[in-house]
Protein backbone atom coordinates (compact mmCIF):
# COMPACT_ATOMS: atom_id res chain seq x y z
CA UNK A 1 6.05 6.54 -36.20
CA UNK A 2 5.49 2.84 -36.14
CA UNK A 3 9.55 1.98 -37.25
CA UNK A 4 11.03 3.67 -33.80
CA UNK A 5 11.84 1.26 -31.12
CA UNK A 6 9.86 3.69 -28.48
CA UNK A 7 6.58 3.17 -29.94
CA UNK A 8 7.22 -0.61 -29.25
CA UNK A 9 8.02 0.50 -25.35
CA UNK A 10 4.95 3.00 -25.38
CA UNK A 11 2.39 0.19 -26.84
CA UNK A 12 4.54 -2.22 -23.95
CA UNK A 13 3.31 0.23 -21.26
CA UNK A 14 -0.36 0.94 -22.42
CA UNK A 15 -0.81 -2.85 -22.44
CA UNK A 16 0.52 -3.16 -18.83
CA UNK A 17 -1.92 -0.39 -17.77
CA UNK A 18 -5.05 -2.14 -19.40
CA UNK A 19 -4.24 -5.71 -17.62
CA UNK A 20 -3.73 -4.09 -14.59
CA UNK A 21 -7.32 -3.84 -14.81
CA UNK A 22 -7.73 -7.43 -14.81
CA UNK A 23 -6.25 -7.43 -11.80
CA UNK A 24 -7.92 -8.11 -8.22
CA UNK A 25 -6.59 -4.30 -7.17
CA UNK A 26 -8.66 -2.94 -9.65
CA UNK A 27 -11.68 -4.61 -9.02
CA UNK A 28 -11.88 -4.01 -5.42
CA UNK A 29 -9.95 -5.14 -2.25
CA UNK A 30 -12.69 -6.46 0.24
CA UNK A 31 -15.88 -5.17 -1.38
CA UNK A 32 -14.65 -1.58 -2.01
CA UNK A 33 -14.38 -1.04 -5.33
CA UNK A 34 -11.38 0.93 -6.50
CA UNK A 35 -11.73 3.52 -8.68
CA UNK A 36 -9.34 5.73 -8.55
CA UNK A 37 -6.93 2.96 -9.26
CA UNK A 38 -8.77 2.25 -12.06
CA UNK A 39 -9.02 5.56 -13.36
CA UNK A 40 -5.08 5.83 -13.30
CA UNK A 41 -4.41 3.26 -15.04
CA UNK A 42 -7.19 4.00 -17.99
CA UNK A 43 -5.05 7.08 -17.84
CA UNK A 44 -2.04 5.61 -18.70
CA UNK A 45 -3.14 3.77 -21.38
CA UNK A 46 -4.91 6.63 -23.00
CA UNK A 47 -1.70 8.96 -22.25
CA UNK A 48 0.51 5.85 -24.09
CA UNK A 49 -1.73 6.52 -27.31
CA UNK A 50 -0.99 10.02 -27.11
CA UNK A 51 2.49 9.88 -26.65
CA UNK A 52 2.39 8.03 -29.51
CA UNK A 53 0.16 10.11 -31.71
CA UNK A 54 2.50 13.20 -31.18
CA UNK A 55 5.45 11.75 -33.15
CA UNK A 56 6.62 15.02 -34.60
CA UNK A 57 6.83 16.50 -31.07
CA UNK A 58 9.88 14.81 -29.13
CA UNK A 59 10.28 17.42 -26.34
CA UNK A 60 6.49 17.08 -26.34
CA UNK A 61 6.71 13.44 -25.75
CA UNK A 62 10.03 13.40 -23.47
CA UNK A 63 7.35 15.44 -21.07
CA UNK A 64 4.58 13.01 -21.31
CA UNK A 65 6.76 10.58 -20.62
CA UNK A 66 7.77 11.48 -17.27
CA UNK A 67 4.13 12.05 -16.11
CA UNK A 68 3.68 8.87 -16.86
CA UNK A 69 6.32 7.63 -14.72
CA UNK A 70 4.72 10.08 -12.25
CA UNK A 71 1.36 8.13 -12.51
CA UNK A 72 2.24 5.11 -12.50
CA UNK A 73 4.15 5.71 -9.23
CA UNK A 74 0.79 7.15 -7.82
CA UNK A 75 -0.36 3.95 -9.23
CA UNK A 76 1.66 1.12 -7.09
CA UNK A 77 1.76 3.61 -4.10
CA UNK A 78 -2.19 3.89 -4.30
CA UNK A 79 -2.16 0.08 -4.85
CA UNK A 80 0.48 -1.30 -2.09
CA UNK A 81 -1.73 1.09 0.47
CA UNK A 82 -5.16 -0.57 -0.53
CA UNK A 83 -3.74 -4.09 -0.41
CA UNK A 84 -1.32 -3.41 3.00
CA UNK A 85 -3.28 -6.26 4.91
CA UNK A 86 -2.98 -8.55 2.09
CA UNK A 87 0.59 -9.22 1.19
CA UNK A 88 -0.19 -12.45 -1.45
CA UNK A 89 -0.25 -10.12 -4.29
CA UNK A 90 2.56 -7.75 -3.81
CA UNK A 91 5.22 -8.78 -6.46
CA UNK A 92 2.23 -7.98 -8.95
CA UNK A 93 1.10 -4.52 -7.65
CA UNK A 94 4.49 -3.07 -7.38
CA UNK A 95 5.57 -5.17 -10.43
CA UNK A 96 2.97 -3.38 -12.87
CA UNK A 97 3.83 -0.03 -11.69
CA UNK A 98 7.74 -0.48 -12.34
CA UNK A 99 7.46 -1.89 -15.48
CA UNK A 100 5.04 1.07 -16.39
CA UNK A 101 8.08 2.85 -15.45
CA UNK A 102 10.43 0.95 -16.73
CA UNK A 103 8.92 0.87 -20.44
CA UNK A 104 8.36 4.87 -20.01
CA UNK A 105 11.95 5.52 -18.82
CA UNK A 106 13.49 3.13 -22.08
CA UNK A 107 10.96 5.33 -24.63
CA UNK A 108 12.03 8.27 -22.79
CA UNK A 109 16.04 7.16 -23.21
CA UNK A 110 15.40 6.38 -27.28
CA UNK A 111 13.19 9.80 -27.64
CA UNK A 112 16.13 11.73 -26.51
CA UNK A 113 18.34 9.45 -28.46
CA UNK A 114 16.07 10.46 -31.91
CA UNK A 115 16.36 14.28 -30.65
CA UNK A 116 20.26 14.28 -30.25
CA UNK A 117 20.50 12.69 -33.79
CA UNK A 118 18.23 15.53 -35.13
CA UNK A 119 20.19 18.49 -33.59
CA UNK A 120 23.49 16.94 -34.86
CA UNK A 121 22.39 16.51 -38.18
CA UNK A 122 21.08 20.50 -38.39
CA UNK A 123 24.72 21.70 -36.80
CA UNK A 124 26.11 19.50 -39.79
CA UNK A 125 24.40 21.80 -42.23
């Protein structure tokens, strides 16, 4: 579990979610506090640790991995529409969401990668 490269990109992505919490869009743009926002990106995280925990499921995980791409484009979307009237922080809030994605789509690539090896090694047989 721990040896394959996309663990490293799931743990990447779960980390990513739990600082966005740290920052300012989480907490609350003028007052309001944001919890939805915050609530997506606990998601994440917890969906990461999943992902992870079903190592003996690839299709399984290939699927998980694409809702999280799905949330964490809810995420930035959510976030670039609470912040539109303060543009100081947008490389951060559309930053976290695509590396989100981008971490996803690379565990994603190598989870394939692992199922393709599988299936040619049981035609080999």
């Amino acid at each position: 579990m721990w040896q394959r490269i996309q663990t490293v990109f799931l743990v990447l992505a779960g980390i990513i979610a739990v600082a966005f919490l740290f920052l300012d869009i989480a907490d609350g743009v003028q007052g309001k506090d944001n919890i939805f926002a915050a609530a997506v990106a606990i998601g994440i995280a917890l969906l990461q640790g999943f992902i992870i925990a079903m190592y003996k499921d690839r299709k399984v995980q290939m699927r998980f991995c694409i809702t999280t791409m799905m949330l964490a484009l809810v995420l930035g979307l959510f976030a670039y529409v609470r912040t539109e009237g303060e543009n100081l922080q947008l490389p951060v809030i559309i930053g976290v969401p695509v590396a989100i994605i981008l971490c996803a789509l690379l565990a994603r690539y190598n989870i394939k990668k692992d199922e393709d090896l599988v299936r040619s090694m049981d035609r080999m047989r």
